[in-house]
Protein backbone atom coordinates (compact mmCIF):
# COMPACT_ATOMS: atom_id res chain seq x y z
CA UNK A 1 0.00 0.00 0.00
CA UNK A 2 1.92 3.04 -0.56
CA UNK A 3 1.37 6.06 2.07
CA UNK A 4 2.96 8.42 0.37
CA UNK A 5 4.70 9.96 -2.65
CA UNK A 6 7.03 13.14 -2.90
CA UNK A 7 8.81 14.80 -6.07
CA UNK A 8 10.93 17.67 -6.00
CA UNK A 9 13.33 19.46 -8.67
CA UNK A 10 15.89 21.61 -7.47
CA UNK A 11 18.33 24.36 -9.86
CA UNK A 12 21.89 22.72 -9.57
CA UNK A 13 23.02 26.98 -9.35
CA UNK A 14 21.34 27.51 -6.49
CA UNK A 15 22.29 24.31 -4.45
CA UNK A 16 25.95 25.26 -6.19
CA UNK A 17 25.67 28.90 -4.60
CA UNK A 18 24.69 27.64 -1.16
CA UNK A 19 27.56 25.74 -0.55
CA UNK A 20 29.92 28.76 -2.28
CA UNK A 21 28.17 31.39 -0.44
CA UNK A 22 27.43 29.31 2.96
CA UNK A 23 30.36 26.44 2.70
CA UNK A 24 30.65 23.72 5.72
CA UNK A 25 27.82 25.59 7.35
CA UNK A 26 25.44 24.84 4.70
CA UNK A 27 26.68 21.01 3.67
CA UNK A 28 26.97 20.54 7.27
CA UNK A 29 23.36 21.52 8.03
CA UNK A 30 21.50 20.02 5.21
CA UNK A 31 23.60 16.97 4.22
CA UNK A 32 25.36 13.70 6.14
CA UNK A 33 28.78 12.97 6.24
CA UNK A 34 28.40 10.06 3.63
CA UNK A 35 26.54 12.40 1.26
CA UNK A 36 29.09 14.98 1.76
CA UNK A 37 31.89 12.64 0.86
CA UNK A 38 30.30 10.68 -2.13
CA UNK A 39 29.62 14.59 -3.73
CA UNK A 40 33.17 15.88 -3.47
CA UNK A 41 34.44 12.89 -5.08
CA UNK A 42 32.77 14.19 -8.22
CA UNK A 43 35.11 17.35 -8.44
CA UNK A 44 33.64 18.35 -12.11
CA UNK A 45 29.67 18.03 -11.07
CA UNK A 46 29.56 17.71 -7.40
CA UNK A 47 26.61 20.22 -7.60
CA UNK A 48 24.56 18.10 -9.38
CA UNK A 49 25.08 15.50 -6.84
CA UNK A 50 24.17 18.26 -3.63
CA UNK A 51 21.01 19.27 -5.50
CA UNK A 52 19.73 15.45 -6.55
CA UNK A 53 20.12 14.99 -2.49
CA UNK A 54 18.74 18.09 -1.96
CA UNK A 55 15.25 17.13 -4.12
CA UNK A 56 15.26 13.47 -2.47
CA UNK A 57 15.21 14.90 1.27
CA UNK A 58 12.49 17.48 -0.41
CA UNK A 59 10.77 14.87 -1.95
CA UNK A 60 10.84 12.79 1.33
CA UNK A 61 9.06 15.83 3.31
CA UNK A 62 6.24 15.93 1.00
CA UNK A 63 5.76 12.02 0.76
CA UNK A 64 5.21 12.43 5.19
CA UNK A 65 3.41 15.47 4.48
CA UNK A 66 5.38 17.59 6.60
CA UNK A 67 7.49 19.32 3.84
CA UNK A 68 10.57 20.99 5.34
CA UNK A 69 9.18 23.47 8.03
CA UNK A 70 7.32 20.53 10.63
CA UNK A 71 9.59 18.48 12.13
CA UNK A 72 11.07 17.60 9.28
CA UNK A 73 15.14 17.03 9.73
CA UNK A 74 17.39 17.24 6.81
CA UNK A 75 20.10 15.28 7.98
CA UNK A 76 17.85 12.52 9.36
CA UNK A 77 17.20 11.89 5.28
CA UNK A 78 20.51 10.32 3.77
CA UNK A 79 20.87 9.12 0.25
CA UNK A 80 23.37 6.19 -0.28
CA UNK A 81 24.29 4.31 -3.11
CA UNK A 82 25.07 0.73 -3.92
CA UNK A 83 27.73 -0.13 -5.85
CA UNK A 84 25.30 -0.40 -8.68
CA UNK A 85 24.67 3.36 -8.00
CA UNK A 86 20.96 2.56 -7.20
CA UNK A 87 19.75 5.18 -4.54
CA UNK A 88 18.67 4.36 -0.98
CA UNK A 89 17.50 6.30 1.47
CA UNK A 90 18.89 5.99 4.74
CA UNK A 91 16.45 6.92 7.91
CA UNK A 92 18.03 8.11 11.20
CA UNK A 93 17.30 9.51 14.49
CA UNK A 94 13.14 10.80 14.82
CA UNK A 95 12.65 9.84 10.78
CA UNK A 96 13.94 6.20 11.48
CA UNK A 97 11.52 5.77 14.68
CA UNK A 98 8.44 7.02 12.80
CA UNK A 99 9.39 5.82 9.41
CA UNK A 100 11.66 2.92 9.44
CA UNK A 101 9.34 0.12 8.91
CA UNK A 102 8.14 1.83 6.03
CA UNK A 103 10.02 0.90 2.11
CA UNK A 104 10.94 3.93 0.75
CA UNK A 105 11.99 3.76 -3.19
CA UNK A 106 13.42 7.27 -4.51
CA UNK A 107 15.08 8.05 -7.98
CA UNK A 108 17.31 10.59 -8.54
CA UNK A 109 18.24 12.34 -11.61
CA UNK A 110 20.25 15.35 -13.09
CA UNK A 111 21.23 17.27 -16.10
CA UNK A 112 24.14 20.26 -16.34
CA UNK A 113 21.19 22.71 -14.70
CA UNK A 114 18.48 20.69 -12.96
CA UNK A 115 18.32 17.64 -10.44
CA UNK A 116 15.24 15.51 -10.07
CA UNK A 117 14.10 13.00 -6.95
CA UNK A 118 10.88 10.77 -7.24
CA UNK A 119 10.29 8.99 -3.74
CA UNK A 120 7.63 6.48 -2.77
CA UNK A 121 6.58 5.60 0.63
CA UNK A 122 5.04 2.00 1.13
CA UNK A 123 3.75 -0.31 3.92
């Protein structure tokens, strides 16, 4: 049965002029340590990387109906990859407890200028 279903697109410039303008404080806010790392490896389109995690925690918020302003936590939303580089998400903290028995599918995409997440939320 799914409970819920969230897309988002997000302007790879403005997730690039975050992390210019804003730096550690930004990443550090919005993103995990594992999603920090697996973006700087891509020195040549790391930005498209920030802002395709940027629409999957997005697109989480609207699948639990919360969207980002109602308890919502960024960095309790991770994105990891397999070696495949299929997409999980990764629940911690408050989003784990309420969500973790949940299957949530997301797919992420991105051109030079845009980044796109589709997530699904099933029981």
């Amino acid at each position: 049965m799914i409970i819920g279903i969230g897309t988002d697109i997000v302007e790879v410039a403005r997730i690039k002029s975050s992390i210019e303008n804003y730096g550690h404080r930004f990443t550090s806010r919005i993103y995990t340590e594992t999603e920090i790392k697996y973006c700087e490896a891509f020195k040549n389109n790391k930005y498209q990387h920030y802002a395709a995690r940027f629409a999957a925690k997005e697109s989480f918020s609207k699948a639990i109906g919360t969207g980002l302003t109602r308890g919502f936590k960024f960095k309790e939303v991770g994105i990891v990859n397999e070696k495949s580089g299929k997409p999980n998400v990764v629940l911690v903290g408050g989003m784990k407890k309420k969500w973790g028995d949940y299957s949530v599918i997301v797919s992420l995409s991105h051109t030079d200028s845009n980044a796109i997440a589709y997530l699904v939320i099933e029981k």
